[in-house]
PDB file of N, CA and C in Angstrom:
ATOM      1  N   UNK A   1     -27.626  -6.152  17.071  1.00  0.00           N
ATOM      2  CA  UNK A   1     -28.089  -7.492  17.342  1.00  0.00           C
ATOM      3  C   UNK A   1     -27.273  -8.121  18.473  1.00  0.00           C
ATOM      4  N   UNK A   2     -26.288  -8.113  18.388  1.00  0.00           N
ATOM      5  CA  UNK A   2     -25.139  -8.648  19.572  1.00  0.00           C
ATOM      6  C   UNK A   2     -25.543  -8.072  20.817  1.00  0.00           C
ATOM      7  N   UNK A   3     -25.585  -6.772  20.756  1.00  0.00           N
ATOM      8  CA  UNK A   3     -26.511  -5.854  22.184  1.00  0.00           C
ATOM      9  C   UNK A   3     -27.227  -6.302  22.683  1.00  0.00           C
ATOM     10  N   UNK A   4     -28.407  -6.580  21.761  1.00  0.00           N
ATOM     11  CA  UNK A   4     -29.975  -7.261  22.461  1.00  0.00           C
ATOM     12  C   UNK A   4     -29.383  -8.564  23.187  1.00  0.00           C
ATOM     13  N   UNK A   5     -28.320  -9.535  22.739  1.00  0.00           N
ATOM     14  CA  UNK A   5     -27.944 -10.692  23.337  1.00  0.00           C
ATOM     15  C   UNK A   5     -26.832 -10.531  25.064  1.00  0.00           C
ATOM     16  N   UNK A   6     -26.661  -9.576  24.830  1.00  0.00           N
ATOM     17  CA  UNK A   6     -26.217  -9.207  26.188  1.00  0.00           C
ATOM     18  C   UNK A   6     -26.802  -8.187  26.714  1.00  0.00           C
ATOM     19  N   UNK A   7     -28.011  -8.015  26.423  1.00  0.00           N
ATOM     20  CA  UNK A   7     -28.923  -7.112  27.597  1.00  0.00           C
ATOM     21  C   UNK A   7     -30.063  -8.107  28.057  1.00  0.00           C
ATOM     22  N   UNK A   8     -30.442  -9.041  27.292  1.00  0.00           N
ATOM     23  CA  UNK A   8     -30.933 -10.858  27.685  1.00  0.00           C
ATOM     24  C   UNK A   8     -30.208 -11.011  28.766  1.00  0.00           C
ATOM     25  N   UNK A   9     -28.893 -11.602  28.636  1.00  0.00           N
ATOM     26  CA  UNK A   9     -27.885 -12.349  29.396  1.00  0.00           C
ATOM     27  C   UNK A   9     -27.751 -11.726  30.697  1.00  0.00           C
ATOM     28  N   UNK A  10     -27.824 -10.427  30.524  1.00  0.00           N
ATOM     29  CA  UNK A  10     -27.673  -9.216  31.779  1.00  0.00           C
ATOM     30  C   UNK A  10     -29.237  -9.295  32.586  1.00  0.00           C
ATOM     31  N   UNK A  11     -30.072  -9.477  31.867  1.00  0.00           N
ATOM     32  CA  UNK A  11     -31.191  -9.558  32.348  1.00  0.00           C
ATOM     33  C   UNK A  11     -31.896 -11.263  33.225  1.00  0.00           C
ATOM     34  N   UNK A  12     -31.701 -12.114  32.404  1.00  0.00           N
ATOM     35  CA  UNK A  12     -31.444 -13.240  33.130  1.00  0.00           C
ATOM     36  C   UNK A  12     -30.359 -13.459  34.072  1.00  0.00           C
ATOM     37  N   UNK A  13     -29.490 -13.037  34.061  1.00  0.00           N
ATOM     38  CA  UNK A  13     -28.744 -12.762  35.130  1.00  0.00           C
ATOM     39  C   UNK A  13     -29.481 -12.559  36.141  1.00  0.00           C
ATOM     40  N   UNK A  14     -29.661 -11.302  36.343  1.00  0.00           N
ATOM     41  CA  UNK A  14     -30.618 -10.911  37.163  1.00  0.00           C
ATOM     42  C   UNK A  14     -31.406 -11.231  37.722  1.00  0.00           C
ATOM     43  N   UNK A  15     -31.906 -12.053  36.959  1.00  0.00           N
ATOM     44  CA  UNK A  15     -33.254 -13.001  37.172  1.00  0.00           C
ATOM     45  C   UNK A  15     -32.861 -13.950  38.340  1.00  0.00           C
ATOM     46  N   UNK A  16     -31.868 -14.449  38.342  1.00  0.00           N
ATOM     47  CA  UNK A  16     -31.395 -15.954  38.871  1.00  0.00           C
ATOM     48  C   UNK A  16     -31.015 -14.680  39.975  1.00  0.00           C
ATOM     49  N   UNK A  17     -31.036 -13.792  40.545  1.00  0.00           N
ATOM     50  CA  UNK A  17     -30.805 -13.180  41.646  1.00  0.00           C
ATOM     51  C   UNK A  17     -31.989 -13.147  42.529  1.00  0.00           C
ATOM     52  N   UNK A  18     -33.085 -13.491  41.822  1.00  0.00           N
ATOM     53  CA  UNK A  18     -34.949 -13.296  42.462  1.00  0.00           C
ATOM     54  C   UNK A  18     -34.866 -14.210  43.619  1.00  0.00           C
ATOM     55  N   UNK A  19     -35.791 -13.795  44.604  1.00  0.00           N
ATOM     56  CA  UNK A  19     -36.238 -15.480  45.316  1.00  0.00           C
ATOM     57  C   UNK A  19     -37.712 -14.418  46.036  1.00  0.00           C
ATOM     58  N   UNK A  20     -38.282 -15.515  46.995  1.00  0.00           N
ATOM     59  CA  UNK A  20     -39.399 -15.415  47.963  1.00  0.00           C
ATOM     60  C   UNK A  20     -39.666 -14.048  48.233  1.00  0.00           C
ATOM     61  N   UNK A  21     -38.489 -13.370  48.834  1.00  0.00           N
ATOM     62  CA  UNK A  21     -37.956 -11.894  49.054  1.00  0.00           C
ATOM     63  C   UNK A  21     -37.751 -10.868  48.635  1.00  0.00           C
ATOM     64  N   UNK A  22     -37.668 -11.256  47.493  1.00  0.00           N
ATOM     65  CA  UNK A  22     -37.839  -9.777  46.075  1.00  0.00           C
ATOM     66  C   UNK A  22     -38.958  -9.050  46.165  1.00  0.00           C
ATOM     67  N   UNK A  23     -38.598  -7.615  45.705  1.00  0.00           N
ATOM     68  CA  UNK A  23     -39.683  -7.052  46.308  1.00  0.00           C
ATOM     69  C   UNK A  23     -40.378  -6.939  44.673  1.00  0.00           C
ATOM     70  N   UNK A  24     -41.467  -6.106  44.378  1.00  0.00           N
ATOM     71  CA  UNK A  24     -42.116  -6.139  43.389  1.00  0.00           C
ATOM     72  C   UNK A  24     -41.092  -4.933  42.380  1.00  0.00           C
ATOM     73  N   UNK A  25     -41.005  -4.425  42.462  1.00  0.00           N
ATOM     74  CA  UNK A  25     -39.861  -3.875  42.115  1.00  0.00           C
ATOM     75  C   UNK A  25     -38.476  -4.130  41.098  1.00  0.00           C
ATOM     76  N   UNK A  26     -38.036  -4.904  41.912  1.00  0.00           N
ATOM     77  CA  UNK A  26     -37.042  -5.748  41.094  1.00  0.00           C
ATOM     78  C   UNK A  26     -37.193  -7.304  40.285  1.00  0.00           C
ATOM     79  N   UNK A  27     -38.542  -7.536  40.639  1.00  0.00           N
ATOM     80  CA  UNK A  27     -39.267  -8.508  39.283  1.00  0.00           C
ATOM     81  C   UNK A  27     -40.113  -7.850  38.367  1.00  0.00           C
ATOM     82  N   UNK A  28     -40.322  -6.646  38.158  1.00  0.00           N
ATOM     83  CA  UNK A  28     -40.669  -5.642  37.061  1.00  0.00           C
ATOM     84  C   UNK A  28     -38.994  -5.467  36.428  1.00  0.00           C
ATOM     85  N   UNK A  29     -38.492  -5.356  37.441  1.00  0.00           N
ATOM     86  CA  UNK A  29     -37.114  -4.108  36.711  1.00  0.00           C
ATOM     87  C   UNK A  29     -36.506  -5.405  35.697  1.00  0.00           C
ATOM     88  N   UNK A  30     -35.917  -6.384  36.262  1.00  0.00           N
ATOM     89  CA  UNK A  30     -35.245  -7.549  35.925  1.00  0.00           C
ATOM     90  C   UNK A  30     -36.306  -8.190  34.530  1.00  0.00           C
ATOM     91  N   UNK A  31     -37.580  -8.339  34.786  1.00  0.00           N
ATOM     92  CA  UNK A  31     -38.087  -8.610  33.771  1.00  0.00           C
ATOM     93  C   UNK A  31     -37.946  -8.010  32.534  1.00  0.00           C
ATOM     94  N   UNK A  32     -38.179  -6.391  32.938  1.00  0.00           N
ATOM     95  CA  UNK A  32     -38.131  -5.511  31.790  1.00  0.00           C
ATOM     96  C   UNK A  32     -37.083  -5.489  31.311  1.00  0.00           C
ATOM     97  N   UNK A  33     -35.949  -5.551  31.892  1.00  0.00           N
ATOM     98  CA  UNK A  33     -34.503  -5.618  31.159  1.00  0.00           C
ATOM     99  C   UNK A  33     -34.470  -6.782  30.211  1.00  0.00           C
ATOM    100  N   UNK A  34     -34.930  -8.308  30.389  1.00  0.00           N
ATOM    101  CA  UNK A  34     -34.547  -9.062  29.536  1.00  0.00           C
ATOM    102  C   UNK A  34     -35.699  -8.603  28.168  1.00  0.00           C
ATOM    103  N   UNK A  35     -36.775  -8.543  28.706  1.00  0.00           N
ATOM    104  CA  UNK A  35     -37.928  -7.980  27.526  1.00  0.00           C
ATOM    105  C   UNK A  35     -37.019  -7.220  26.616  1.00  0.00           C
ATOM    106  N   UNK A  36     -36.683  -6.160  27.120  1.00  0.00           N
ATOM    107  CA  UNK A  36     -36.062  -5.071  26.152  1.00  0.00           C
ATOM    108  C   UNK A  36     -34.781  -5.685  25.265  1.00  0.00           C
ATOM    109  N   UNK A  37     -34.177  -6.827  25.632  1.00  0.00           N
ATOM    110  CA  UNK A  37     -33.180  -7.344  24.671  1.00  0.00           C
ATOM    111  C   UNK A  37     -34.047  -8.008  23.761  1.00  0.00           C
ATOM    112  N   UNK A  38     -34.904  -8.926  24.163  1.00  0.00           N
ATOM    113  CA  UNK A  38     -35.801  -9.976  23.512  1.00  0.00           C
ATOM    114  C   UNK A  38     -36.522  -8.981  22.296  1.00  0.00           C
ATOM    115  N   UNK A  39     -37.085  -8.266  22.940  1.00  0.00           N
ATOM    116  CA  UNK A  39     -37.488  -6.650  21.635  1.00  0.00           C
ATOM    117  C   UNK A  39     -36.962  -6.539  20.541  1.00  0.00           C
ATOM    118  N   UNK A  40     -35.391  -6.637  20.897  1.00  0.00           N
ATOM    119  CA  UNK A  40     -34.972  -6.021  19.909  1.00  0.00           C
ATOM    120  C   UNK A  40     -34.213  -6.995  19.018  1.00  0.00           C
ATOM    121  N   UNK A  41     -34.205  -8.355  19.165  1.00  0.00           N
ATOM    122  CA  UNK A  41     -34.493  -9.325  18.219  1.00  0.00           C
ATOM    123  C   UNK A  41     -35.139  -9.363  17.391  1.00  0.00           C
ATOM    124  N   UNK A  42     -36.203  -9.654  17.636  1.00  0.00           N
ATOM    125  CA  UNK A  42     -37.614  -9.437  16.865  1.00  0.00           C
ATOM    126  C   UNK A  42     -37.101  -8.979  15.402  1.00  0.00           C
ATOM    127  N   UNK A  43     -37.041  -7.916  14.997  1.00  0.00           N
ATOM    128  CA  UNK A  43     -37.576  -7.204  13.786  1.00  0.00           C
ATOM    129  C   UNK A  43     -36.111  -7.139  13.087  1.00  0.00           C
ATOM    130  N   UNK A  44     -34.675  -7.745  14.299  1.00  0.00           N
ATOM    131  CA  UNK A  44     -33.589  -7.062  13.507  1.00  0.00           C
ATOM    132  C   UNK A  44     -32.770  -8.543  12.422  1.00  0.00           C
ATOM    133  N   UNK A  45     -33.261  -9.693  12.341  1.00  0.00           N
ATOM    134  CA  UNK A  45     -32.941 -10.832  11.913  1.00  0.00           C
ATOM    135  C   UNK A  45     -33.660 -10.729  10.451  1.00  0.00           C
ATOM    136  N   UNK A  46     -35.399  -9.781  10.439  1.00  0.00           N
ATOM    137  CA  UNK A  46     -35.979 -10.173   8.876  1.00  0.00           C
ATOM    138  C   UNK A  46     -35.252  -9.170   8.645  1.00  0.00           C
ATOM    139  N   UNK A  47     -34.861  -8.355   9.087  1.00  0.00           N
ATOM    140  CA  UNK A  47     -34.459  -6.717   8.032  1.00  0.00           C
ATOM    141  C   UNK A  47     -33.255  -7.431   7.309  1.00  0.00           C
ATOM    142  N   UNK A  48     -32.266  -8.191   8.139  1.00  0.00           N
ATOM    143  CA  UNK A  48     -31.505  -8.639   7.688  1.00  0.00           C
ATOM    144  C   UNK A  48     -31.211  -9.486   6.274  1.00  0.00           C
ATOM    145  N   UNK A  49     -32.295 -10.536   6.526  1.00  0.00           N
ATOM    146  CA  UNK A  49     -32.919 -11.430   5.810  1.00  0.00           C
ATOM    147  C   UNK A  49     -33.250 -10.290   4.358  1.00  0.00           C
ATOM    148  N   UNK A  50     -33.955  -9.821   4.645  1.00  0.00           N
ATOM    149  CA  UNK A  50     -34.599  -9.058   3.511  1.00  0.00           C
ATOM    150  C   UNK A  50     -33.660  -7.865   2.730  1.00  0.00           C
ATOM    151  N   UNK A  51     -32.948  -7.953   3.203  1.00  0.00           N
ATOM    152  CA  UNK A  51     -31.562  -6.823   2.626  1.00  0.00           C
ATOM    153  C   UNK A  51     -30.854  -8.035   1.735  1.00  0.00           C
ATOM    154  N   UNK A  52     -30.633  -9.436   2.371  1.00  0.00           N
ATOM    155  CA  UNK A  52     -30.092 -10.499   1.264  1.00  0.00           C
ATOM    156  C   UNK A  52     -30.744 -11.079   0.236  1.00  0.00           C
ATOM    157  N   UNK A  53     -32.091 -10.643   0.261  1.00  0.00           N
ATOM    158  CA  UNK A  53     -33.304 -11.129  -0.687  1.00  0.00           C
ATOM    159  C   UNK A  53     -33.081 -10.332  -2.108  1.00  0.00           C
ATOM    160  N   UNK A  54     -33.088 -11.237  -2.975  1.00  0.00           N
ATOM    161  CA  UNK A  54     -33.461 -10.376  -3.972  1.00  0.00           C
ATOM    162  C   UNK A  54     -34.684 -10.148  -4.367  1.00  0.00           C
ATOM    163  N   UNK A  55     -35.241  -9.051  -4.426  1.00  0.00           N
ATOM    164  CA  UNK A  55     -36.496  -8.448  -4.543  1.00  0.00           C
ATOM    165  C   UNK A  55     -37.567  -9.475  -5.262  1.00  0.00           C
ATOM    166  N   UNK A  56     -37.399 -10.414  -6.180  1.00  0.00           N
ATOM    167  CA  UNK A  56     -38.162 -11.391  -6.379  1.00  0.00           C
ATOM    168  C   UNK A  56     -38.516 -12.509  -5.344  1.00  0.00           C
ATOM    169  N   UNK A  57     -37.901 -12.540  -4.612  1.00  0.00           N
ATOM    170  CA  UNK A  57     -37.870 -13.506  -3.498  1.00  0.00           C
ATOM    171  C   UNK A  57     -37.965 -13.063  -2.115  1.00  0.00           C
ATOM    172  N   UNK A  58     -39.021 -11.896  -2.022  1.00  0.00           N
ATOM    173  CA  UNK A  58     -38.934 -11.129  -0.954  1.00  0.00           C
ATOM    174  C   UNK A  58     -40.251 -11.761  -0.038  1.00  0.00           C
ATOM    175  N   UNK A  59     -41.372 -11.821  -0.803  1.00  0.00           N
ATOM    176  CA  UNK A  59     -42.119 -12.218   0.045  1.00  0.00           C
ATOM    177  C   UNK A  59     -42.106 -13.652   0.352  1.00  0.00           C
ATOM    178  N   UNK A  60     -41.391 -14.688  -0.865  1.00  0.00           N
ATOM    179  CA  UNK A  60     -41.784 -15.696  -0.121  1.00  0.00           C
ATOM    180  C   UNK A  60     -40.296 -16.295   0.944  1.00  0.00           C
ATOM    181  N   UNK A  61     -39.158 -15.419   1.202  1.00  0.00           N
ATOM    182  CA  UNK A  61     -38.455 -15.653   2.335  1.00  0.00           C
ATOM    183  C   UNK A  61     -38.786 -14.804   3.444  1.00  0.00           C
ATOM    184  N   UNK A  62     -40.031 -14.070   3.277  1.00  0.00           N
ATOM    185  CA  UNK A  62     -40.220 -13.044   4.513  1.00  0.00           C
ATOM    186  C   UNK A  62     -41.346 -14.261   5.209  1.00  0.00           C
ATOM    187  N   UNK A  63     -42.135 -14.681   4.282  1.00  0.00           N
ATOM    188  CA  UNK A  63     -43.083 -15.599   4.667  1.00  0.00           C
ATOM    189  C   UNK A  63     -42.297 -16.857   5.543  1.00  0.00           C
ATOM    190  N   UNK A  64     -41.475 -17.611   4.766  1.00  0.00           N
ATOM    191  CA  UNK A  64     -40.970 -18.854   5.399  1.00  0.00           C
ATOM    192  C   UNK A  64     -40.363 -18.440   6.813  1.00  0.00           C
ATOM    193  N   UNK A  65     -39.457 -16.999   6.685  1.00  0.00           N
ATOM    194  CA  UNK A  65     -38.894 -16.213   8.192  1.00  0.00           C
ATOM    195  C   UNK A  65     -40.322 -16.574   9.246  1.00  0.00           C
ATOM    196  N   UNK A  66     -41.128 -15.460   9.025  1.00  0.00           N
ATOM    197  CA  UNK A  66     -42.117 -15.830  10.004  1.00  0.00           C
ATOM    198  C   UNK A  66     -43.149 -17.098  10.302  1.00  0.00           C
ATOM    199  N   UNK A  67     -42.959 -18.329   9.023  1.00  0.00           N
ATOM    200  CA  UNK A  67     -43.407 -19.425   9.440  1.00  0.00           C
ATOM    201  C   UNK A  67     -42.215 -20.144  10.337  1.00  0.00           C
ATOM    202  N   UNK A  68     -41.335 -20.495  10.444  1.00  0.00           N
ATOM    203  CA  UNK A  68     -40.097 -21.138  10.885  1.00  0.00           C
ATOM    204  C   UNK A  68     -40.559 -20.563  12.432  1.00  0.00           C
ATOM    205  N   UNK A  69     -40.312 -18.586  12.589  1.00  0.00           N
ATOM    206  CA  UNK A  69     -40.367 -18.583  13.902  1.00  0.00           C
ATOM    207  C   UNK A  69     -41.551 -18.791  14.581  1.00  0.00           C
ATOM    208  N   UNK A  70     -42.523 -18.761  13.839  1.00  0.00           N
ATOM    209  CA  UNK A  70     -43.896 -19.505  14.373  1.00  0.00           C
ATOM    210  C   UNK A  70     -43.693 -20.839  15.082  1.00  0.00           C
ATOM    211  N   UNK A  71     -43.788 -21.770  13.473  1.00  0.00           N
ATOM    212  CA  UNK A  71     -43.002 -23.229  14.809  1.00  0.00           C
ATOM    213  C   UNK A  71     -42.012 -23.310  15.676  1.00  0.00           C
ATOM    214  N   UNK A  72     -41.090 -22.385  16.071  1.00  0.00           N
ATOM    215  CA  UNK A  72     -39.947 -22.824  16.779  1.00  0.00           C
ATOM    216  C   UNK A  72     -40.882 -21.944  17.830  1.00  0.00           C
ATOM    217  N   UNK A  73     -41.581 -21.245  18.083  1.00  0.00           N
ATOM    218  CA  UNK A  73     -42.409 -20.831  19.510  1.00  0.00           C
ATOM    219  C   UNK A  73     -43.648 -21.873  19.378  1.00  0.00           C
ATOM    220  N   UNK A  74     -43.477 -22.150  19.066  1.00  0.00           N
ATOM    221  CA  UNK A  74     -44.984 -23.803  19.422  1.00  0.00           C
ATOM    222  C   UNK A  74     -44.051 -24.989  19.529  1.00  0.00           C
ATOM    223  N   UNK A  75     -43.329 -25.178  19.099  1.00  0.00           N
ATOM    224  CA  UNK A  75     -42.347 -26.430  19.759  1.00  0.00           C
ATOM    225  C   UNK A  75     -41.553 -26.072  20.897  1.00  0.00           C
ATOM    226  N   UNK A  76     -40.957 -24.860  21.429  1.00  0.00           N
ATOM    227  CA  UNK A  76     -40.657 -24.166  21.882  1.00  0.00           C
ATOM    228  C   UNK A  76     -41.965 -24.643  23.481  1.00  0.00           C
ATOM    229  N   UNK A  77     -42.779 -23.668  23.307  1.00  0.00           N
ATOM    230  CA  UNK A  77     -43.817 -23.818  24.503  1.00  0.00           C
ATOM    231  C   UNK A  77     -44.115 -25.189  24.651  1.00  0.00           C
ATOM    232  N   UNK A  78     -44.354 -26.090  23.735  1.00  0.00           N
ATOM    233  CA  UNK A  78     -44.771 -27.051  23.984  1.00  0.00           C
ATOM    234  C   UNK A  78     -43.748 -28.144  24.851  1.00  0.00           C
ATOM    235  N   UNK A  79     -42.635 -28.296  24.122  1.00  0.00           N
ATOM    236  CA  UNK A  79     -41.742 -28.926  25.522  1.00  0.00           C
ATOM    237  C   UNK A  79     -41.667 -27.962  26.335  1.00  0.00           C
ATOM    238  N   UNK A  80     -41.873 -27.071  27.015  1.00  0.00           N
ATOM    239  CA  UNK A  80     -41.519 -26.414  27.951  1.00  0.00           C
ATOM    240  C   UNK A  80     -42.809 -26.841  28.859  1.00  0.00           C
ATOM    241  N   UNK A  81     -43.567 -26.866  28.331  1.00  0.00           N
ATOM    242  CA  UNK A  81     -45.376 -26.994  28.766  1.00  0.00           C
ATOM    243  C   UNK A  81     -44.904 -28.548  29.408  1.00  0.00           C
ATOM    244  N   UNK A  82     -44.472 -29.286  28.665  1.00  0.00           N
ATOM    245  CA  UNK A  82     -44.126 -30.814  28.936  1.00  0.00           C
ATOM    246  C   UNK A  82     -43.680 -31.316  29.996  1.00  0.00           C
ATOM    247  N   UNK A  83     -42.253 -30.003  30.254  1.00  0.00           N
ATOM    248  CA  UNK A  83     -41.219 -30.357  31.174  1.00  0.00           C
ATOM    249  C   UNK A  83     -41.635 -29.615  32.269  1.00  0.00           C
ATOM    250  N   UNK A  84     -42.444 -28.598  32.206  1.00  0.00           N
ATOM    251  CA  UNK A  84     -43.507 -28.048  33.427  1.00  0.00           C
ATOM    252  C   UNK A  84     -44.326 -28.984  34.046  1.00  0.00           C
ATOM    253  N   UNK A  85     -44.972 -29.228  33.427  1.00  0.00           N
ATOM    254  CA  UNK A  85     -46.302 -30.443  33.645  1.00  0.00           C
ATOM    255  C   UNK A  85     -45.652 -31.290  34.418  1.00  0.00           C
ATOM    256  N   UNK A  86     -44.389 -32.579  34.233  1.00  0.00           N
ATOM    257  CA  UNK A  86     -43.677 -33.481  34.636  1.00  0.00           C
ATOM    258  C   UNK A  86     -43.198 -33.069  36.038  1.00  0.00           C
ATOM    259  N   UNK A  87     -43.015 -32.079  35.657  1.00  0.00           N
ATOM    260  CA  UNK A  87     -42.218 -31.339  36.905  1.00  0.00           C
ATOM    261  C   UNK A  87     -43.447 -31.109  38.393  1.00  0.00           C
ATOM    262  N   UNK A  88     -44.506 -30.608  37.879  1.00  0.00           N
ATOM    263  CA  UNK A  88     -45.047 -30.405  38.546  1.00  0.00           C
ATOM    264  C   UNK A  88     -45.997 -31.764  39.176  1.00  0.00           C
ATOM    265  N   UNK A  89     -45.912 -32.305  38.291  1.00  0.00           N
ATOM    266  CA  UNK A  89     -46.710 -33.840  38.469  1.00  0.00           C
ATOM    267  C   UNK A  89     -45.712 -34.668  40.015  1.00  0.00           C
ATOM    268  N   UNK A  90     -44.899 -34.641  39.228  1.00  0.00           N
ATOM    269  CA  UNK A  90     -43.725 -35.258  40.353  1.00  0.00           C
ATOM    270  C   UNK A  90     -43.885 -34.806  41.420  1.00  0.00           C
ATOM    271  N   UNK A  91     -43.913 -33.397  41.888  1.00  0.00           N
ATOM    272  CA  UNK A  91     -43.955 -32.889  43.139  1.00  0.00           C
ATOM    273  C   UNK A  91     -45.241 -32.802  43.646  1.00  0.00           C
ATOM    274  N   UNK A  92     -46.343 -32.967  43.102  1.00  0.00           N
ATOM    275  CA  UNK A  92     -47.809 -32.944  43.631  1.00  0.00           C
ATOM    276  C   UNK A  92     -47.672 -34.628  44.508  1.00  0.00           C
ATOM    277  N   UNK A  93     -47.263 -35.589  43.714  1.00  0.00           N
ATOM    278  CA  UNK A  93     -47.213 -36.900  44.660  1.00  0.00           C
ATOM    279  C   UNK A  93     -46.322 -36.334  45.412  1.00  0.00           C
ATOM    280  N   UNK A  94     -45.341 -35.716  45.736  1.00  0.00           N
ATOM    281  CA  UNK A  94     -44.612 -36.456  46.896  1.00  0.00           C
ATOM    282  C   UNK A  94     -45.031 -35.611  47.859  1.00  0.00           C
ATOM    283  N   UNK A  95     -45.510 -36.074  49.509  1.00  0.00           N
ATOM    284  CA  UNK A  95     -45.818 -35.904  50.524  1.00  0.00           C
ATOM    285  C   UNK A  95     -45.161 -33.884  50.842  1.00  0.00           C
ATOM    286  N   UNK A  96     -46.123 -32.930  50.945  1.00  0.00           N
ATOM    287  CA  UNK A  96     -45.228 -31.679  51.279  1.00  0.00           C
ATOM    288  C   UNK A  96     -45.066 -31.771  53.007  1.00  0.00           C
ATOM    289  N   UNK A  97     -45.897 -32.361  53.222  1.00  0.00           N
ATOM    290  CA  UNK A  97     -45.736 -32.478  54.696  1.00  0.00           C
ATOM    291  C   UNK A  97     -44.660 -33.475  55.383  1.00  0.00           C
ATOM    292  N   UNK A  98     -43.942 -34.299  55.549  1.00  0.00           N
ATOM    293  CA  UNK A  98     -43.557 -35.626  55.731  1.00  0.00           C
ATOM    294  C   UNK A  98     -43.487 -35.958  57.248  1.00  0.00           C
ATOM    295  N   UNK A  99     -43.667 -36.979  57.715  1.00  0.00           N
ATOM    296  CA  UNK A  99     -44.038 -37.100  59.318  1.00  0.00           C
ATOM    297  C   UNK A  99     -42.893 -37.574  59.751  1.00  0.00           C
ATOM    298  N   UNK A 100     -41.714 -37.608  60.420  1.00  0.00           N
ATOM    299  CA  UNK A 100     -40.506 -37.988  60.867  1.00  0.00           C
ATOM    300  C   UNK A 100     -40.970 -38.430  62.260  1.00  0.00           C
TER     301      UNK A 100
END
């Protein structure tokens, strides 16, 4: 689990290395690197979860696991959607051309 968090970190890294000039190449490669940490999140937090469960209480903390990370990716996108939108709103008014 600690791995996947520094093959993220290594991978966003990376990321913040991109610009205009990147070739296609290294926004596959850089992408795929953080993917592959993000991967391996995923599945290694319920196993966890479910090794502390006692077998009576398996499905309904496996259930609440995947409701929780449900909402935290819809609250999640949604301010992000928000602070996109704003963002982009702002810069549609202001002049791209400006006449000096």
């Amino acid at each position: 689990m600690w791995f996947s968090w520094v093959i993220i970190v290594l991978g966003y890294g990376l990321m913040i290395q991109l610009d205009e000039k990147s070739n296609t190449a290294e926004k596959v490669l850089y992408l795929l690197i953080s993917a592959v940490g993000i991967g391996c999140l995923f599945q290694t937090p319920l196993i966890g979860l479910q090794a502390a469960m006692p077998l009576k209480d398996m499905a309904t903390s496996t259930s609440t696991f995947g409701f929780i990370r449900t909402l935290g990716g819809t609250v999640g996108i949604s301010v992000g959607q928000a602070i996109l939108s704003g963002f982009l709103r702002r810069k549609g008014r202001s002049d791209p051309w400006p006449q000096h």
